[in-house]
Protein backbone atom coordinates (compact mmCIF):
# COMPACT_ATOMS: atom_id res chain seq x y z
CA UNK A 1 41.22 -122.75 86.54
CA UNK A 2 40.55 -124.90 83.63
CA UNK A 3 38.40 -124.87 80.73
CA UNK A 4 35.08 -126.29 80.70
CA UNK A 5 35.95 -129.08 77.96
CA UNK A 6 32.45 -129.25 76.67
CA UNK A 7 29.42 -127.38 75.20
CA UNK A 8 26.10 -128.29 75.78
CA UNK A 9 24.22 -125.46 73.93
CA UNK A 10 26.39 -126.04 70.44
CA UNK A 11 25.32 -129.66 71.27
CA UNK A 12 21.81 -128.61 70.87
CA UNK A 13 22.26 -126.03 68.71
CA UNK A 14 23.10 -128.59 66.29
CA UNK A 15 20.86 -131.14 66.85
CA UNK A 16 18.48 -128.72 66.69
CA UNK A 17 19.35 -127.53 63.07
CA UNK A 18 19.55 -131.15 62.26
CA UNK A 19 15.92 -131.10 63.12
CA UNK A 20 15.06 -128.19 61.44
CA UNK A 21 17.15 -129.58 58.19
CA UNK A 22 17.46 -133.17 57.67
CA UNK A 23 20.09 -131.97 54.73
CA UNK A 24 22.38 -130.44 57.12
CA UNK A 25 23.43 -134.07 58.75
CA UNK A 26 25.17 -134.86 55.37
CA UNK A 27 27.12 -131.67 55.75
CA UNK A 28 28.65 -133.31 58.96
CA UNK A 29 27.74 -136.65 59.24
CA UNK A 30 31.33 -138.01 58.69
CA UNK A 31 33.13 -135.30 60.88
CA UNK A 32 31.03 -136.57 63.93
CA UNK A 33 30.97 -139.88 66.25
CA UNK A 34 28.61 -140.16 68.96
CA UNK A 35 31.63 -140.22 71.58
CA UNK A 36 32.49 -136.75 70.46
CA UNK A 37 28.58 -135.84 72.43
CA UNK A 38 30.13 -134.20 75.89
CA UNK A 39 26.89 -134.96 77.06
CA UNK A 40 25.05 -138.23 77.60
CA UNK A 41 21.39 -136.59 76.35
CA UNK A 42 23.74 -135.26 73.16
CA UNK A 43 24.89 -139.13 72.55
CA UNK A 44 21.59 -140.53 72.45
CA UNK A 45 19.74 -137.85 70.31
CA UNK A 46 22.72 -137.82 68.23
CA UNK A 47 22.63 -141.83 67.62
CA UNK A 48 19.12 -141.45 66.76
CA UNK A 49 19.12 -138.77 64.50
CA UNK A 50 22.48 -141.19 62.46
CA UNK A 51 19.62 -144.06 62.96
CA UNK A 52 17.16 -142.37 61.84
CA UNK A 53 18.13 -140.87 58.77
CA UNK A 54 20.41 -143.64 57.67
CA UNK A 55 17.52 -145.73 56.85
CA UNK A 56 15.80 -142.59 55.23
CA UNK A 57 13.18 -141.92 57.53
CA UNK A 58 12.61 -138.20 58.15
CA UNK A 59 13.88 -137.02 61.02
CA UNK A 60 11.55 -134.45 63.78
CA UNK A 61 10.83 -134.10 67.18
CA UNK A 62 8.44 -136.92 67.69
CA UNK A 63 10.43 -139.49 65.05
CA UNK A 64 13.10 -139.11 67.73
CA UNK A 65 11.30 -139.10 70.42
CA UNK A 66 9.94 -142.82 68.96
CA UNK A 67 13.31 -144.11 67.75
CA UNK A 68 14.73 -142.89 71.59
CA UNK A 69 11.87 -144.93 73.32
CA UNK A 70 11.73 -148.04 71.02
CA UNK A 71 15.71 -148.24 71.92
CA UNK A 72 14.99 -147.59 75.47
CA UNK A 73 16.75 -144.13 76.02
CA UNK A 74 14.18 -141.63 75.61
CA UNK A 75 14.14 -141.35 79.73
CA UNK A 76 17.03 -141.81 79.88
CA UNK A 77 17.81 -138.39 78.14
CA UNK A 78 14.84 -136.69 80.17
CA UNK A 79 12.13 -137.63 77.94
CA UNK A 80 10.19 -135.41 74.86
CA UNK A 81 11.08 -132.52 76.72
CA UNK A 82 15.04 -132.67 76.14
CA UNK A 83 14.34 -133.55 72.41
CA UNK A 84 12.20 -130.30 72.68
CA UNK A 85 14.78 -128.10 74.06
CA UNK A 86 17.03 -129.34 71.40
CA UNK A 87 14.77 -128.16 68.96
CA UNK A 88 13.86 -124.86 70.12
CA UNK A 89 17.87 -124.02 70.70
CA UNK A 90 18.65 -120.92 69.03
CA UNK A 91 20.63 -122.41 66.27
CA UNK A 92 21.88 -120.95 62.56
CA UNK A 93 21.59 -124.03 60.22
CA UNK A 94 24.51 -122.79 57.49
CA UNK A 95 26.51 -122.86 60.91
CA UNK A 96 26.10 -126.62 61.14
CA UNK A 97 29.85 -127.09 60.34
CA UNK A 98 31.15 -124.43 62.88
CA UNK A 99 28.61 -126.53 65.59
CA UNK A 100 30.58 -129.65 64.78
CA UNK A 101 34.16 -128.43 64.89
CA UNK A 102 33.70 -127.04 68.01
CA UNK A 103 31.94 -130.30 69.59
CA UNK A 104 34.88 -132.17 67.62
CA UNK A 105 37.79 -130.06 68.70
CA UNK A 106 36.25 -130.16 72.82
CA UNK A 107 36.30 -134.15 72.50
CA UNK A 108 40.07 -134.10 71.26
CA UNK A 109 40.61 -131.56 74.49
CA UNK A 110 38.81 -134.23 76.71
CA UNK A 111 40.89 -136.90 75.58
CA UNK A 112 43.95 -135.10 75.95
CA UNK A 113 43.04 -133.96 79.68
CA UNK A 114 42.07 -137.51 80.50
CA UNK A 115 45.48 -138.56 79.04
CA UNK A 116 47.05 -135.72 80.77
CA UNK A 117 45.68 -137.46 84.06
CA UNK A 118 46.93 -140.94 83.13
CA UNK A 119 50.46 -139.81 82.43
CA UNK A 120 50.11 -138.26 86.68
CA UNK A 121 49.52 -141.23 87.74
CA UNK A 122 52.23 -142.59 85.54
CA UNK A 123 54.79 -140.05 86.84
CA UNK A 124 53.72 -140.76 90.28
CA UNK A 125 53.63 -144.20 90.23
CA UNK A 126 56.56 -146.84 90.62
CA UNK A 127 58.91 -147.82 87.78
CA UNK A 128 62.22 -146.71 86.30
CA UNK A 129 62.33 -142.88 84.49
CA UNK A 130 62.85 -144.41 80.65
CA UNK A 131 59.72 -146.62 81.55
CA UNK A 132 57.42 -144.02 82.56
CA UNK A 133 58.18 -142.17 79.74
CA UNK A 134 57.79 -144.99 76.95
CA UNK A 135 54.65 -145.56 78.64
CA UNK A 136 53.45 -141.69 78.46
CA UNK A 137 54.44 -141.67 75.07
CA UNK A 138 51.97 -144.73 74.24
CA UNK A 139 49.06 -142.97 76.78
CA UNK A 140 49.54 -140.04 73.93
CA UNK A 141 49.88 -141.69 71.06
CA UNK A 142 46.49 -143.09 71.87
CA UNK A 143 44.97 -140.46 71.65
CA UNK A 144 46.51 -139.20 68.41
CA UNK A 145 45.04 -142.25 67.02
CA UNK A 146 41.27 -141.36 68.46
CA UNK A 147 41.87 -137.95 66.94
CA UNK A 148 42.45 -138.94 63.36
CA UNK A 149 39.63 -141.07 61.04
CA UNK A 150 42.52 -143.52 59.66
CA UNK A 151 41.23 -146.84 59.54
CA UNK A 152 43.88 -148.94 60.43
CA UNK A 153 44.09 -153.00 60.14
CA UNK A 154 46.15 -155.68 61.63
CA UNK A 155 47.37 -158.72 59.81
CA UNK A 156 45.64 -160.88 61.52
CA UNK A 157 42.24 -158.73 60.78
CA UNK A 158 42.99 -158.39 56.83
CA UNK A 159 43.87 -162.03 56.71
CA UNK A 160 40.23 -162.76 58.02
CA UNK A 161 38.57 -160.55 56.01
CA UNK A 162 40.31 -161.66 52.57
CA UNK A 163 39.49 -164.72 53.36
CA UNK A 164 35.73 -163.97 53.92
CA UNK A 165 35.52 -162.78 50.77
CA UNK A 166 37.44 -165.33 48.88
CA UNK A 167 35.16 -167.75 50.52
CA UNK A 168 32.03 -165.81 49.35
CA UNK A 169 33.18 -165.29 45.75
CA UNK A 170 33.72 -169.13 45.30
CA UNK A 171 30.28 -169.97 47.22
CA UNK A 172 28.15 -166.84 45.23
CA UNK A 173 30.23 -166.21 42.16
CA UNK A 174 31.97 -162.87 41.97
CA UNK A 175 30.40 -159.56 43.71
CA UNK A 176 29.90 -156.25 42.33
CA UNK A 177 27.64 -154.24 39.64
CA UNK A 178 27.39 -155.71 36.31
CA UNK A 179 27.84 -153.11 33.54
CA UNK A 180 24.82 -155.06 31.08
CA UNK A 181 27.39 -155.80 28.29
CA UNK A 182 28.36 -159.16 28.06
CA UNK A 183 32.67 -158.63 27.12
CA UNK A 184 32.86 -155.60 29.13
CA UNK A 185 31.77 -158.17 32.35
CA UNK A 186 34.56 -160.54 30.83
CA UNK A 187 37.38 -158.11 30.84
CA UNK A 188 37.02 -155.54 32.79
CA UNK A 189 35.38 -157.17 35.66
CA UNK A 190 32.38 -156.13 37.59
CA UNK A 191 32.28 -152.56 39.60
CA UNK A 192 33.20 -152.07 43.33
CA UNK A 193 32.65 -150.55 46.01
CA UNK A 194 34.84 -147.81 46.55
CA UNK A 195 36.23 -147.85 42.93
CA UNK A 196 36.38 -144.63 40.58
CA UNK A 197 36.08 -145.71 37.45
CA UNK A 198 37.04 -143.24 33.97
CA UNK A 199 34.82 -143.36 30.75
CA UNK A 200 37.41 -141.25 28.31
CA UNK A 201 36.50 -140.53 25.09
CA UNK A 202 37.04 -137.63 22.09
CA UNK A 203 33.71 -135.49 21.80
CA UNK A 204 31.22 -137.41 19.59
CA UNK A 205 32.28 -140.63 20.69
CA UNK A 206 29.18 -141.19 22.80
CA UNK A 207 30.47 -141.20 26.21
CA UNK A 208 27.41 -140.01 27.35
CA UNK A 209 25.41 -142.74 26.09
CA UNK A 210 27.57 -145.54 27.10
CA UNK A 211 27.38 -144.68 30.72
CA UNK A 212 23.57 -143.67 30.60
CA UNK A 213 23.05 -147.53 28.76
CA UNK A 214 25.35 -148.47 32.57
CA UNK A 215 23.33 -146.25 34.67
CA UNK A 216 20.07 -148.26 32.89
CA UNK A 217 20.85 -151.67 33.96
CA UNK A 218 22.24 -150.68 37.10
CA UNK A 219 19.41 -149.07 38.37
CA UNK A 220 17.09 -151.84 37.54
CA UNK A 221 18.36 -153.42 40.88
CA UNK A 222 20.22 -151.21 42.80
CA UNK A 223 20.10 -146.86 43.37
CA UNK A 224 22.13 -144.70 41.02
CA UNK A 225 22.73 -141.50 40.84
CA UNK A 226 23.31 -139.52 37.69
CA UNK A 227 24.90 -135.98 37.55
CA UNK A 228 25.38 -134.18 34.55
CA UNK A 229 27.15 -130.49 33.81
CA UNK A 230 26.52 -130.65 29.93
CA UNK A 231 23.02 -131.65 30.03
CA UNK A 232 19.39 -130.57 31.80
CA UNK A 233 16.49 -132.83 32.73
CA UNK A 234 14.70 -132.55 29.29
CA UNK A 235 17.48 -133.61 27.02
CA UNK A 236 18.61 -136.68 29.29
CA UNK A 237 15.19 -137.91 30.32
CA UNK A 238 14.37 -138.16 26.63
CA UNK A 239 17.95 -139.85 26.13
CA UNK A 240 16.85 -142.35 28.59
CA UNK A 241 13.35 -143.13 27.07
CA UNK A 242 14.44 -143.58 23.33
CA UNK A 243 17.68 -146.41 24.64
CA UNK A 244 15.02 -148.09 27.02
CA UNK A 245 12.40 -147.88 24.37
CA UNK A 246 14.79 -148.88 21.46
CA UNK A 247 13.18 -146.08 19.40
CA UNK A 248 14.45 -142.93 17.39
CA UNK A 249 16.42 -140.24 19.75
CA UNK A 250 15.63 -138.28 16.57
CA UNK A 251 12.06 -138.81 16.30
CA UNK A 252 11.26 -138.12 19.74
CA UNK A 253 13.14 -134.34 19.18
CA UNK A 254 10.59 -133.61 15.91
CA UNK A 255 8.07 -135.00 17.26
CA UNK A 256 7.43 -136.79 14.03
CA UNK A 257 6.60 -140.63 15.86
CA UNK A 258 4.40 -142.20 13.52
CA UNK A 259 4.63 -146.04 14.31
CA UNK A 260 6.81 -145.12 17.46
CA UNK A 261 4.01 -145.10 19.69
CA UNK A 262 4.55 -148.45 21.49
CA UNK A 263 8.57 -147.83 22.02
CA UNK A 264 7.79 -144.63 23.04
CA UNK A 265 5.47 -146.01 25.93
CA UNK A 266 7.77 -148.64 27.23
CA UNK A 267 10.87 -146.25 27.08
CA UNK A 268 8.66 -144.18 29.56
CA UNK A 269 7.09 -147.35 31.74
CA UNK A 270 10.74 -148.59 31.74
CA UNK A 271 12.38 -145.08 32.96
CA UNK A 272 10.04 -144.82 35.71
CA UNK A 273 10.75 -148.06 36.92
CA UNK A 274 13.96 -147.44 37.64
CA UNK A 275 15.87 -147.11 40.83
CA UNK A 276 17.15 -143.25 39.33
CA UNK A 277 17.52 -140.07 40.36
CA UNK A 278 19.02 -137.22 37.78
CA UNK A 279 21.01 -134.24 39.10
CA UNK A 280 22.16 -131.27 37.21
CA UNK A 281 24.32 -128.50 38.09
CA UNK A 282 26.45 -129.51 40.70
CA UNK A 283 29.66 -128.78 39.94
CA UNK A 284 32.26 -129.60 43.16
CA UNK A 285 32.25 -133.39 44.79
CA UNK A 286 31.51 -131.37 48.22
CA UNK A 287 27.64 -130.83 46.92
CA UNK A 288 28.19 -134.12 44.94
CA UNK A 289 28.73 -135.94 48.04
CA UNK A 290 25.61 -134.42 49.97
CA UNK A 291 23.56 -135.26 47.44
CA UNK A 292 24.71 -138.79 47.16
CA UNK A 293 23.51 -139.21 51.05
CA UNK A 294 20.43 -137.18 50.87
CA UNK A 295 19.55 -139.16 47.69
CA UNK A 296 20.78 -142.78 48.87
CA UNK A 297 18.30 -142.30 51.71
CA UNK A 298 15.24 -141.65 49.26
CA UNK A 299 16.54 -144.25 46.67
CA UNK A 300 17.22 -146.91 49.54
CA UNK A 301 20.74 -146.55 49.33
CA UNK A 302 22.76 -145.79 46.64
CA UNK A 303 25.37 -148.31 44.56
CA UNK A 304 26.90 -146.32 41.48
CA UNK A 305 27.34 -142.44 40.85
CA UNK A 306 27.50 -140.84 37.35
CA UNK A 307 29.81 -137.87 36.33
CA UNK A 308 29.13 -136.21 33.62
CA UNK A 309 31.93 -134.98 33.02
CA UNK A 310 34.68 -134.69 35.47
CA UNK A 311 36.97 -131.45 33.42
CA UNK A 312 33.23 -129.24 34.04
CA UNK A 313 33.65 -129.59 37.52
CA UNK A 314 35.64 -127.32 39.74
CA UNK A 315 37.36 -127.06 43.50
CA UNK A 316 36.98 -124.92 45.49
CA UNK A 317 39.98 -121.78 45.79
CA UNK A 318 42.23 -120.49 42.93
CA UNK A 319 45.09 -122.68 41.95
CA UNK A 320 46.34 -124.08 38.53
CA UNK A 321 43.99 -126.32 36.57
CA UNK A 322 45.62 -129.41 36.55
CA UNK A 323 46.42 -129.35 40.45
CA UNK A 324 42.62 -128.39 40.51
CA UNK A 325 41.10 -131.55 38.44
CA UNK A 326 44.30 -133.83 40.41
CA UNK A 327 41.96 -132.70 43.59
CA UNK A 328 38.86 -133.28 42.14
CA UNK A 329 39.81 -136.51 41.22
CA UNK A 330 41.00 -137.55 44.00
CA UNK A 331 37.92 -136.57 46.09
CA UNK A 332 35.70 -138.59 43.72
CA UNK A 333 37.85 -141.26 44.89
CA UNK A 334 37.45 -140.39 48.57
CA UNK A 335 33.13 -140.35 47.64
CA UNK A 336 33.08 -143.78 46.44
CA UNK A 337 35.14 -145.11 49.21
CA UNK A 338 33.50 -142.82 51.63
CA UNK A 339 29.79 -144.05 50.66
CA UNK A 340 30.89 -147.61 49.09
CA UNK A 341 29.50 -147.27 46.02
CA UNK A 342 31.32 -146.66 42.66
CA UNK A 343 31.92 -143.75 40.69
CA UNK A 344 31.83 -143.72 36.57
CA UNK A 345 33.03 -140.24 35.45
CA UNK A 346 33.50 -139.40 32.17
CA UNK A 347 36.48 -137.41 30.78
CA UNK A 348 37.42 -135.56 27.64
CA UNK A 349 40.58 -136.85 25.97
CA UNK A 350 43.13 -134.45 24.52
CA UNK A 351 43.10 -133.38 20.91
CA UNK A 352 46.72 -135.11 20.79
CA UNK A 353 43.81 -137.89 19.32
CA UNK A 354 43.25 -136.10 15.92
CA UNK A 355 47.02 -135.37 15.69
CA UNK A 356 47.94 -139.04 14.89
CA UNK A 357 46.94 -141.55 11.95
CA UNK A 358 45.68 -144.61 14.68
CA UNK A 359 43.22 -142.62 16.39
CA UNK A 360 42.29 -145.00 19.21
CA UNK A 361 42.79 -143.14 22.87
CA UNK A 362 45.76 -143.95 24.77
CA UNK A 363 46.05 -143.19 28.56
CA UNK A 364 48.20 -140.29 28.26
CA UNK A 365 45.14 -138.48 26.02
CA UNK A 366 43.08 -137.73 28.91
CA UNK A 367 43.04 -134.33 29.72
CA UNK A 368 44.66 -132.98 33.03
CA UNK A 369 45.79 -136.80 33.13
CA UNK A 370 48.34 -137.15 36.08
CA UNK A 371 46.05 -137.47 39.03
CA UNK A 372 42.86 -138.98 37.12
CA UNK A 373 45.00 -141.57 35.77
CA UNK A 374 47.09 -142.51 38.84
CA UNK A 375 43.16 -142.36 41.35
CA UNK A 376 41.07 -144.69 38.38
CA UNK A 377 41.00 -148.26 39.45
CA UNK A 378 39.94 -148.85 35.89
CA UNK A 379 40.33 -146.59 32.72
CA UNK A 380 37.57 -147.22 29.75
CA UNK A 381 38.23 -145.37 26.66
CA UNK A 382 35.43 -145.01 23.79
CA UNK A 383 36.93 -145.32 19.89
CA UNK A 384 34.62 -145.31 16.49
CA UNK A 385 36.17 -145.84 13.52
CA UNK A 386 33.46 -144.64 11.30
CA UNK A 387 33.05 -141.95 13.34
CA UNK A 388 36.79 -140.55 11.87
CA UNK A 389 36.49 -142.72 8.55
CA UNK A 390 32.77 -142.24 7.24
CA UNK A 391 33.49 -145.21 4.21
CA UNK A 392 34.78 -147.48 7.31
CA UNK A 393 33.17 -151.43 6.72
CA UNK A 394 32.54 -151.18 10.83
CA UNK A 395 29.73 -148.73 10.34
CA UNK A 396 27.76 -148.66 13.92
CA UNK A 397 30.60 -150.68 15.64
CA UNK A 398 32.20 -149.47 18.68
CA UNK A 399 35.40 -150.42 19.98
CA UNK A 400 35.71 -150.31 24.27
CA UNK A 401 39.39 -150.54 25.46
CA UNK A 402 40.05 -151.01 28.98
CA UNK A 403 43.55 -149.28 29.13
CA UNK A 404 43.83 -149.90 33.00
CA UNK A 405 42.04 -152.22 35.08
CA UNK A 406 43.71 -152.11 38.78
CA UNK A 407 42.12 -155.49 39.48
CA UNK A 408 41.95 -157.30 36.65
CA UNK A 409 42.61 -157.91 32.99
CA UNK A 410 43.22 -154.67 30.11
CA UNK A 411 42.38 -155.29 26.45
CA UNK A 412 39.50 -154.32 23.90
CA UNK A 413 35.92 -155.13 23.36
CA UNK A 414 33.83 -154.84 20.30
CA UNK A 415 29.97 -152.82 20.83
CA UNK A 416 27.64 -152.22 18.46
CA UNK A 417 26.86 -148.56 18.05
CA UNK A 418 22.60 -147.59 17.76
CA UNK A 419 23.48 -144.43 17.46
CA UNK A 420 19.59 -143.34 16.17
CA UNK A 421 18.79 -144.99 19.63
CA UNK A 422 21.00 -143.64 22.04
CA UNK A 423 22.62 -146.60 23.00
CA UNK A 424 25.53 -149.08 22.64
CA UNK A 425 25.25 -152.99 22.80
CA UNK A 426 26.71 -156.11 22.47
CA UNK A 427 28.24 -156.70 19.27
CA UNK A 428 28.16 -160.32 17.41
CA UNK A 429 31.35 -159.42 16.44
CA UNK A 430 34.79 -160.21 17.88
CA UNK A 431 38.14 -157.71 17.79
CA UNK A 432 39.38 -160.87 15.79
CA UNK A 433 36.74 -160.31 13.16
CA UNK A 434 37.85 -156.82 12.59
CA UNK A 435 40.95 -155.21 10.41
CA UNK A 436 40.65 -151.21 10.96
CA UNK A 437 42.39 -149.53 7.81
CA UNK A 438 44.98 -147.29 9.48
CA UNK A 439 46.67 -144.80 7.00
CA UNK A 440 49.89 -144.67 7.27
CA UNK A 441 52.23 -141.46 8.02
CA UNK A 442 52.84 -139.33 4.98
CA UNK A 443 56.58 -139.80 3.79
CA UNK A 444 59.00 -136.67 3.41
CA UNK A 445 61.27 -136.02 0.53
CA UNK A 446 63.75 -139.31 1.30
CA UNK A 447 61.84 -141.83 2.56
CA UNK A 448 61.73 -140.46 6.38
CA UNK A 449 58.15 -140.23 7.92
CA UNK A 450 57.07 -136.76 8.14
C-alpha cells in the first residue's frame, strides 16, 4: 500500500504556531512555497499569512480571516472555522522547522510519485526503448529542478533584464544607496542590493563611526538595521546623537554641556527621525537574518544591514576559526542577496599593519581573510596618519581606500576626521594635496634593509 504523501495536521500545526508567533514565519519563510501545502485550505492560509506579514501587518485569526475574504478564498477554505482549527492545532512553536521539513520533504515525495506515474505512461506508451528513456530521464530531472531553490536564467531572460536596467540607469541616473560622502559616491559607487560590503580597519581607526555616519544618511530614506557585538544601546545611541548633533561625544559622557544644549536637542530630534532600529547581541547571521525580516516588516522594509564586527560573530558547530569566519562570511553574503538589501560589516585587520613602516591596510591584513575577501563585492579600508604619527601636518584627515570594488573603480579618498564628534566627512582636500612622511626601513650593517 502506499504512503499517504501528505500531512494535514503538521499543516496546521504550523500555521497554527505561525499564529501564535508571527516570529516563527522568518524561521521558515524561505524553506516554504505555497505548492509545498498538500492541502488546498493549507495553500490559501499559507499565502495569506506570506501576504500578510510581508507588508508587516500582524498576523491572527481574524487578520486572516480578512485578508482570505478580501482575496476571495476565505470559503473557499471552509470559512473562520478552518482558520480556527488551524489555530487551536496542538502545535510546539520551537518545532516550526521540524513542521516545515516534513511538509517540504512530502511535496518532493508527491512530485516524485506524480513523475513516477508519467514515466508509466511513458513505458507504456509507443516509441522506440532509447526514446522512452531520454524522455524519463527529462520527466525526472524536472523534478530535481522543483526540488532545489536554484534560480536559474536563460539568455534570452538575462538579456532582457540587463537591458531593463541599462535603460533605467540612463533614464534615472544610477540606482542604489548613497553612502553621504561625496568621493566615496565617485569611486566606489553606490550600494546594491545583494552586495556585502567590508569596512576594515586597525582598532582606533574609527570603523565604527564611519559606518554609523553610513547608517545616518541611509536611514533618512530608507530602513537600516544596525547590529553591534562591541557595543550596547547606551554607548551607540549617544554615538548617534553627538555625529547628528555635531556636538562633543566627550561632553555628552561628563555631562559637562554648557553651550551644547541646542546640538544636543537636534542630535536627539534627528535620531528619532530616522528610519533605525539598533540590535545588540546577536552573534550568528541565522538570528541576524530573522531579525532583518521581523525588523524590515516594522521599519517598512529594510535596505542596508550593519555588522559590527564580523570576527565577534560565530557559526554554529566546532571547526577551525578561519573555516568558521569563511562561513560566516559567506552567509552574510547569502542575507543580502536573500533579503536584497546590502550588508556593511566591519572587520579587524591583522597586526601585520604595525609591523611595516607604510601603515596603510592592504587586502591581505584582514583577519581570517580568504573567504571575506573572495565574498566582498567591495573592500573599504580605514587609514589615519596622525593616528600612528601624532606630529603628522594631516591632523583630523582620514584617508578611505577602496582596495576592491567588484563593480567598479579601486583607489583612495581623502575624509576629514571630527573625531570629538563622532563622525567623518568630506574633506576639502584632495589625495593630490597630500605627501604622508613614510619612514623608511632601518639599514643593517652594509647598506641592506633590515
Amino acid at each position: 500500500m502506499t504512503a499517504a504523501r501528505y500531512d494535514s495536521a503538521t499543516e496546521l500545526a504550523l500555521i497554527g504556531a505561525v499564529l501564535a508567533d508571527n516570529s516563527a514565519f522568518d524561521r521558515v519563510a524561505d524553506q516554504l512555497s505555497v505548492e509545498d501545502f498538500a492541502t488546498q485550505a493549507g495553500q490559501l492560509m499559507w499565502a495569506g499569512l506570506c501576504r500578510l506579514l510581508s507588508n508587516g501587518v500582524p498576523a491572527e485569526i481574524f487578520s486572516l480571516a480578512e485578508a482570505l475574504d478580501e482575496s476571495g478564498d476565505l470559503e473557499r477554505i471552509g470559512g473562520l472555522a478552518q482558520i480556527s482549527e488551524a489555530a487551536t492545532a496542538l502545535f510546539v512553536t520551537g518545532s516550526v522547522a521540524t513542521y516545515a521539513r516534513i511538509i517540504r520533504d512530502l511535496a518532493k515525495q508527491r512530485k516524485l510519485g506524480a513523475a513516477a506515474v508519467q514515466i508509466h505512461e511513458i513505458l507504456e506508451g509507443t516509441g522506440d526503448t532509447d526514446s522512452k528513456i531520454a524522455e524519463s530521464v527529462d520527466v525526472v530531472m524536472r523534478v530535481a529542478e522543483h526540488s532545489t531553490r536554484a534560480n536559474v536564467m536563460s539568455a534570452v531572460e538575462m538579456a532582457m533584464m540587463a537591458g531593463k536596467a541599462i535603460l533605467d540607469r540612463d533614464e534615472k541616473g544610477e540606482s542604489g544607496l548613497r553612502w553621504g560622502f561625496r568621493d566615496i559616491d565617485a569611486i566606489a559607487g553606490r550600494m546594491k542590493p545583494g552586495q556585502l560590503i567590508i569596512i576594515a580597519a586597525r582598532p582606533g581607526m574609527g570603523k565604527t563611526t564611519f559606518a554609523r555616519n553610513v547608517a545616518e544618511h541611509v536611514a533618512q530614506s530608507h530602513g537600516v538595521l544596525h547590529s553591534s557585538l562591541e557595543m550596547e544601546h547606551d554607548e551607540l545611541s549617544e554615538g548617534y546623537v553627538a555625529s547628528l548633533g555635531q556636538t562633543s561625544y566627550e561632553s555628552l559622557q561628563t555631562g559637562k554641556l554648557e553651550d551644547q544644549y541646542i546640538h544636543v536637542t537636534r542630535g536627539i530630534e534627528r535620531l528619532s527621525s530616522l528610519n533605525l532600529a539598533v540590535v545588540t547581541g546577536l552573534d550568528t547571521v541565522a538570528a541576524l537574518a530573522s531579525t532583518v525580516r521581523i525588523q524590515a516588516r516594522k521599519l517598512g522594509g529594510i535596505k542596508l544591514v550593519i555588522v559590527d564586527y564580523l570576527q565577534l560573530m560565530r557559526s554554529p558547530g566546532q571547526k577551525d576559526r578561519r573555516v568558521e569566519v569563511d562561513e560566516i562570511s559567506r552567509d552574510l553574503k547569502k542575507l543580502a542577496i536573500a533579503n536584497k538589501c546590502t550588508v556593511i560589516a566591519l572587520s579587524q585587520l591583522s597586526r601585520k599593519v604595525e609591523e611595516r613602516s607604510d601603515k596603510r591596510p592592504m587586502i591581505s591584513d584582514i583577519r581570517e581573510s580568504g573567504g571575506i575577501e573572495a565574498d566582498a563585492d567591495k573592500v573599504i579600508a580605514l587609514y589615519r596618519d596622525d593616528y600612528y604619527h601624532p606630529s603628522s601636518p594631516y591632523k583630523g584627515l582620514a584617508e578611505a581606500g577602496v582596495l576592491k570594488n567588484r563593480r567598479g573603480k579601486t583607489g583612495k579618498v581623502p575624509l576629514a576626521f571630527l573625531g570629538d564628534q563622532a563622525r567623518f566627512a568630506d574633506s576639502a582636500l584632495s589625495l593630490d594635496d597630500i605627501e604622508y612622511e613614510v619612514p623608511r626601513p632601518a639599514k643593517r650593517f652594509g647598506g641592506e634593509p633590515a
